[in-house]
Every structure is written in structure tokens, then in C-alpha cells.
Protein backbone atom coordinates (compact mmCIF):
# COMPACT_ATOMS: atom_id res chain seq x y z
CA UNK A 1 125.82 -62.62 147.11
CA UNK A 2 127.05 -63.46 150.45
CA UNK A 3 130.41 -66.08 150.23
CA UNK A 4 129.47 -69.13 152.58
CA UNK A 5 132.57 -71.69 152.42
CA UNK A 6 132.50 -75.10 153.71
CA UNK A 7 135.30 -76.77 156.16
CA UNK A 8 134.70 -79.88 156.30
CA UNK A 9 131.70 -79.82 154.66
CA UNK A 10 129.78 -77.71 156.96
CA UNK A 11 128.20 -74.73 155.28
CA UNK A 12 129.23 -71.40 157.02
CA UNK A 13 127.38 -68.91 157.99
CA UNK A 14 127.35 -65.52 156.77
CA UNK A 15 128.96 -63.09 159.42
CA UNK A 16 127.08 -59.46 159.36
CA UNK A 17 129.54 -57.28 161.19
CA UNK A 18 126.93 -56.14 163.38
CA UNK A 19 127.24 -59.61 165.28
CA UNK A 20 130.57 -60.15 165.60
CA UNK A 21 131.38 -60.14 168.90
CA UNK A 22 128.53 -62.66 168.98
CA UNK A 23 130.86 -64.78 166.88
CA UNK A 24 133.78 -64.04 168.75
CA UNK A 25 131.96 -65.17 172.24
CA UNK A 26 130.57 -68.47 170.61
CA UNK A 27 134.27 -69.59 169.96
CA UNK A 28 134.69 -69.31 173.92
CA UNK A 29 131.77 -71.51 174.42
CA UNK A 30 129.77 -68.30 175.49
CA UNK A 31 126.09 -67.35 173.88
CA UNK A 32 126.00 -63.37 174.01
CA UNK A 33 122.93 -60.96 172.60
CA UNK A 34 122.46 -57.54 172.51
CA UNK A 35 120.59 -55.32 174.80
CA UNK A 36 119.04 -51.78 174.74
CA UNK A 37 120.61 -49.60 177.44
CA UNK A 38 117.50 -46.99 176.77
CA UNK A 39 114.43 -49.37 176.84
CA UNK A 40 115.90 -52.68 178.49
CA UNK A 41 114.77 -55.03 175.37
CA UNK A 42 117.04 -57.89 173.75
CA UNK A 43 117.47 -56.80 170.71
CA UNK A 44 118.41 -60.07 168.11
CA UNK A 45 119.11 -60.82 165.57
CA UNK A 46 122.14 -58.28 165.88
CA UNK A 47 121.65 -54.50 165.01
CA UNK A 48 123.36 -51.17 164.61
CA UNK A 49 120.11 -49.90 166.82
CA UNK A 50 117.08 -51.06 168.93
CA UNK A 51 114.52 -52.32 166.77
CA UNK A 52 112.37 -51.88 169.80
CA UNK A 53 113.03 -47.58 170.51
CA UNK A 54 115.14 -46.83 167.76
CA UNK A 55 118.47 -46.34 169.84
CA UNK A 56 121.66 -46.58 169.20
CA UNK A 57 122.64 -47.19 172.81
CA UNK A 58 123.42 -50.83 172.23
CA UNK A 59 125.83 -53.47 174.70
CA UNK A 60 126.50 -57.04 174.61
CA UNK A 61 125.15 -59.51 177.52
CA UNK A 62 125.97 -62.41 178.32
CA UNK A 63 122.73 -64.83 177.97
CA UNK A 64 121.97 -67.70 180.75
CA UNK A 65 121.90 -70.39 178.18
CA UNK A 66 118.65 -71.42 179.04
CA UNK A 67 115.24 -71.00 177.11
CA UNK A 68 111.96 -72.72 176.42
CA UNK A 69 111.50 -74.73 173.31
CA UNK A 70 109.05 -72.53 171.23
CA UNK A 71 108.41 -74.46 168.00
CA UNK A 72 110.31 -77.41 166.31
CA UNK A 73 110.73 -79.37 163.59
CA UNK A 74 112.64 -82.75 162.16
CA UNK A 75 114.54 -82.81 159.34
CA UNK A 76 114.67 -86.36 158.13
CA UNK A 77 116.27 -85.72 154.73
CA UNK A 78 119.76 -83.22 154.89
CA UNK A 79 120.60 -80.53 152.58
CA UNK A 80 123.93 -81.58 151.91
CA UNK A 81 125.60 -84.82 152.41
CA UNK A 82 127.26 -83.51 155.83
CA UNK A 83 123.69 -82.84 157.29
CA UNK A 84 122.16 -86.16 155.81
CA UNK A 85 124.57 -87.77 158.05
CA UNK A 86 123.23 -86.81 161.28
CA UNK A 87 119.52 -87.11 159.85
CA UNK A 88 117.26 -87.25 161.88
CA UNK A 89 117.98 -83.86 163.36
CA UNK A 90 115.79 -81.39 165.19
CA UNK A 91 115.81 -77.77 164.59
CA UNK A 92 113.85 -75.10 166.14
CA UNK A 93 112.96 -71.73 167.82
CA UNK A 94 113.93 -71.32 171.46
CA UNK A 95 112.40 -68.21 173.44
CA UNK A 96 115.65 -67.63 175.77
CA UNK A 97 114.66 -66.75 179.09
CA UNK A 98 116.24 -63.43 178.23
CA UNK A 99 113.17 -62.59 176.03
CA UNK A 100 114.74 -63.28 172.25
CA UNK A 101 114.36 -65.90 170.02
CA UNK A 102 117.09 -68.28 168.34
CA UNK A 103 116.89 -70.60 165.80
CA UNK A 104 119.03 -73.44 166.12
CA UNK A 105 119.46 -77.02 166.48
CA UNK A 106 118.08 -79.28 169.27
CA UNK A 107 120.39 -82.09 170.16
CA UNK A 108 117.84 -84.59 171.61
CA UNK A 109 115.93 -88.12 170.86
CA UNK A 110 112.96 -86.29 168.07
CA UNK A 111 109.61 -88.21 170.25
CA UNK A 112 111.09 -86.78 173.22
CA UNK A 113 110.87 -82.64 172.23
CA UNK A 114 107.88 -80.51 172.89
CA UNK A 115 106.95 -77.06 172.98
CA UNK A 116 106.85 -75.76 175.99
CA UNK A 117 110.23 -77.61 177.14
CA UNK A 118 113.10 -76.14 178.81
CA UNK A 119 116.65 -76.39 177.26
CA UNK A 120 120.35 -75.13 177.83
CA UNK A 121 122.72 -74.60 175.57
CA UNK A 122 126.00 -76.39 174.36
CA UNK A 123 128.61 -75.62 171.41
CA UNK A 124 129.60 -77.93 168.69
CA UNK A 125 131.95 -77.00 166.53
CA UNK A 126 130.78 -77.39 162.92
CA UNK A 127 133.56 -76.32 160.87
CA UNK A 128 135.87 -73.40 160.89
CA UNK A 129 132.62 -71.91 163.65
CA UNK A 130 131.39 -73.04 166.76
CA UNK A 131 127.86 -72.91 166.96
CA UNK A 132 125.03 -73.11 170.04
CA UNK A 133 122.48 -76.07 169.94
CA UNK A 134 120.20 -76.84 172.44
CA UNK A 135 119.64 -79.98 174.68
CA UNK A 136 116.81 -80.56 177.52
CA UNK A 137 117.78 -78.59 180.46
């Protein structure tokens, strides 16, 4: 059972050790992924190898912040009472230009997001963690 507290009223996510010097970068307002020294892939979400070659010849990059809105949807009814205060809210898959994918929120007017659109990242603290959403580049 994984222990997810909530500051404020944010739910927290779950922190693999794998990705924690993801975590530690996104509380310096930097978005970091791994990459494969061996075959040159992004490897995400976070690993102990490549789930591309099967290496363990891992490093951290630091990612432009910029990716293409890949598919999307709008929450109009929150989970919990902190997210049904910011309804409506966009969430989504963004390809990063980098060649992973992220899930994560896109801070922008709902009519105005489509797939295919490009996007940079910003931080918002949410909680005890700082997390990356997404806003039209």
C-alpha cells in the first residue's frame, strides 16, 4: 500500500526511489528524465535499466520543457474537494520533444487545447511537491 499524505489537501504522489532525483530537480523548477548512455533512448517513467536495451547505463538530462500536446482530457467534476476547486481542469499526455511521454496537467482555457499543440512547461507547487504542468508554448 503506498502512503500518499495530503498538505493542504493536495494528494501526494508516491516517490519510487528510482526517480528521485527527478523529484529533487522539480523543487528547482527543473523537469529532468532519464537517458540510455548505450542506445540514446529516454527512458520514463524512471528505471533501474533501459526498458529500450536492457542497460543499466542510465544518467539524468535535463529536458527542454517543451513538447506537443498528444491527447487530453477535461475533468469537470474533482476527485477531492481541493481538485473540484479548480474544475474545469485539463489533463493530458505530452510527447516532450525529447521523445517521452508525461502525463500531467495543462494549464490553459479547455476550447482552446488540441492535439497536435505545442506547450512548455511551468511548476506549481501543490503541496509539500512541486509539480510540472503544461501551458501553450
Amino acid at each position: 500500500m503506498t502512503d500518499t499524505q495530503t498538505p493542504n489537501g493536495w494528494p501526494q504522489p508516491y516517490r519510487l526511489p528510482d526517480a528521485e532525483p527527478y523529484w529533487a530537480a522539480l523543487s528547482e523548477d527543473r523537469l529532468t528524465y532519464q537517458h540510455c548512455k548505450d542506445c540514446a533512448q529516454a527512458v520514463w517513467p524512471a528505471h533501474s535499466f533501459c526498458t529500450h536495451c536492457g542497460s543499466r547505463s542510465l544518467d539524468w538530462r535535463q529536458s527542454s520543457g517543451y513538447g506537443t500536446v498528444w491527447s487530453h482530457s477535461t475533468i469537470m467534476r474533482g476527485p477531492t474537494p481541493v481538485w473540484a476547486g479548480i474544475v474545469p481542469y485539463t489533463v493530458g499526455f505530452i510527447q516532450m520533444d525529447e521523445g517521452y511521454f508525461l502525463f500531467s496537467q495543462i494549464d490553459a482555457d479547455p476550447e482552446a487545447i488540441e492535439i497536435g499543440q505545442r506547450v512548455a512547461v511551468r511548476f506549481a507547487q501543490r503541496g509539500a511537491q512541486k509539480l510540472p504542468l503544461f501551458v501553450p508554448a
